[in-house]
Every structure is written in structure tokens, then in C-alpha cells.
C-alpha atoms as a PDB file:
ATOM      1  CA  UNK A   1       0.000   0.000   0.000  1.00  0.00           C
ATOM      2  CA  UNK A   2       1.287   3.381  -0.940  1.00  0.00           C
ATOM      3  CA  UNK A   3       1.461   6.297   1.903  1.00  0.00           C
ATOM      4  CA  UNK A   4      -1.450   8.397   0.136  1.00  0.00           C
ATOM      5  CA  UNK A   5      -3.595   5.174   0.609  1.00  0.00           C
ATOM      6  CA  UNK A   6      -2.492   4.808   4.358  1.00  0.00           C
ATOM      7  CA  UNK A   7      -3.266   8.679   5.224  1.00  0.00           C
ATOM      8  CA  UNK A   8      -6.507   8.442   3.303  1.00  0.00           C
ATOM      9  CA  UNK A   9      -7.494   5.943   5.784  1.00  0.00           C
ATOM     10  CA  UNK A  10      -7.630   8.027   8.178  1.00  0.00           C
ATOM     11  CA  UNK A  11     -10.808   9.098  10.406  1.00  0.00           C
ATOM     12  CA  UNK A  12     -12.394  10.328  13.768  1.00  0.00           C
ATOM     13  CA  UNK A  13     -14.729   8.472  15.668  1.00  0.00           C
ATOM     14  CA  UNK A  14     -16.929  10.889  14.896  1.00  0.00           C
ATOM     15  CA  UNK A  15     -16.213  10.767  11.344  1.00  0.00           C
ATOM     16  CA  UNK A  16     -14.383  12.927   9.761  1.00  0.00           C
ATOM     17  CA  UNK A  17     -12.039  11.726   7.186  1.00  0.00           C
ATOM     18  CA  UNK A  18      -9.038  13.412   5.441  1.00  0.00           C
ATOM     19  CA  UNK A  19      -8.486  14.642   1.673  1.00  0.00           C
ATOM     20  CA  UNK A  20      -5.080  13.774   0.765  1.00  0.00           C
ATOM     21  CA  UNK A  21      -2.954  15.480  -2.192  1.00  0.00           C
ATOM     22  CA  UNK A  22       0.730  14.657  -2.396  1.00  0.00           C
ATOM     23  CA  UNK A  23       2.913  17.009  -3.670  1.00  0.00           C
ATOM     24  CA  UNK A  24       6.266  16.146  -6.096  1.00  0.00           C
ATOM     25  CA  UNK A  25       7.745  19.872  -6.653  1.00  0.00           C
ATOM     26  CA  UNK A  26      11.072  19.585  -4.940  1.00  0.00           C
ATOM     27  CA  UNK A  27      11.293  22.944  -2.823  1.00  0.00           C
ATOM     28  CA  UNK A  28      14.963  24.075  -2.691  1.00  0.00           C
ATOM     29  CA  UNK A  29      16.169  25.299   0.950  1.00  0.00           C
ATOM     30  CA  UNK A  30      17.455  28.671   2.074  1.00  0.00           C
ATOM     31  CA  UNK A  31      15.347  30.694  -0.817  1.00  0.00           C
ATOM     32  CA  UNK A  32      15.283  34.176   0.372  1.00  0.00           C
ATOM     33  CA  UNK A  33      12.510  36.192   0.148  1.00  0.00           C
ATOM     34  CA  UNK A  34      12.208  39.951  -2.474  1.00  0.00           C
ATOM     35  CA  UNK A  35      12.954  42.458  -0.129  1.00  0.00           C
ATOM     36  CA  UNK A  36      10.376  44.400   0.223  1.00  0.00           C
ATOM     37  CA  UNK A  37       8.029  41.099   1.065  1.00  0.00           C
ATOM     38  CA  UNK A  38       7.543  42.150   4.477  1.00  0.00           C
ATOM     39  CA  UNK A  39       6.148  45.677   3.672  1.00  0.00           C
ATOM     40  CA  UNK A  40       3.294  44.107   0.891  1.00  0.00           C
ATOM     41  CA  UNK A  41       2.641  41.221   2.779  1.00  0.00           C
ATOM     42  CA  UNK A  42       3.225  42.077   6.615  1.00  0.00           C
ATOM     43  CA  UNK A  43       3.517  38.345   8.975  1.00  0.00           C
ATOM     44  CA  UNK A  44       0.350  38.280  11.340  1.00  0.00           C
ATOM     45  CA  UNK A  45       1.420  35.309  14.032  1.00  0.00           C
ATOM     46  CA  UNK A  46      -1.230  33.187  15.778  1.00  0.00           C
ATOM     47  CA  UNK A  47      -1.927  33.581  19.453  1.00  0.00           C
ATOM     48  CA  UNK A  48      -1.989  29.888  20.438  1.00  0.00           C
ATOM     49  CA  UNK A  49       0.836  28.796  18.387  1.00  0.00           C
ATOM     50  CA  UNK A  50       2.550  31.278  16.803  1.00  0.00           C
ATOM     51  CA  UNK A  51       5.939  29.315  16.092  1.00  0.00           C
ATOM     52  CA  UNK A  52       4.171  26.857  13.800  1.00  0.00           C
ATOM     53  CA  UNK A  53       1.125  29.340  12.602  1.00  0.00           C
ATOM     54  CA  UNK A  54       0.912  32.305  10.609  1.00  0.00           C
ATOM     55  CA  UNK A  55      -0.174  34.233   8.007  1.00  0.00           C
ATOM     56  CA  UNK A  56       1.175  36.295   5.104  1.00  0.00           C
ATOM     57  CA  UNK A  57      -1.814  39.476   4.680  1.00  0.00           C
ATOM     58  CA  UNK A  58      -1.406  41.598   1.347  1.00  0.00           C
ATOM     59  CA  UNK A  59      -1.919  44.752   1.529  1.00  0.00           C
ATOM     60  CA  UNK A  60      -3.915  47.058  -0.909  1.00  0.00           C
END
């Protein structure tokens, strides 16, 4: 059985299941960013989590 099959397995016991989509672009490491990213698209962290969640918010 591939992975994709495994993960789609998945459920709750209340039952919710999962939608799985596997990706196969290889993402290179240590790509900067343009410079002026963080002005157009300022980082909002989340409260609860903030290391692992966040969110890039364009601006108008």
C-alpha cells in the first residue's frame, strides 16, 4: 500500500475523514525572500501557536 492510501485511511470516531494530495515539486532550501516582502505582505502570528502558525496578509 502506498502512503497516500495509508493517510486516506484516516478518520475520527466521529467521522471525519481526510483529503489527501501529495505534492512532487522539490522545494529548494534557504530561498530568500524579495525584499520588500515584508512591507506588501506584513507576517500576522497566531496567538496559540505562533511558532508553527501564521499568516502572510497583502496589503492594498
Amino acid at each position: 500500500m502506498t502512503r497516500k492510501t495509508l493517510i486516506s485511511r484516516t478518520s475520527t470516531s466521529k467521522g471525519l475523514t481526510t483529503i489527501v494530495h501529495i505534492l512532487d515539486k522539490i522545494y529548494e532550501t534557504g530561498r530568500k525572500y524579495a525584499a520588500d516582502f515584508k512591507e506588501i505582505m506584513p507576517i500576522v502570528f497566531d496567538t496559540h501557536l505562533p511558532k508553527w502558525n501564521y499568516c502572510a496578509i497583502p496589503q492594498e
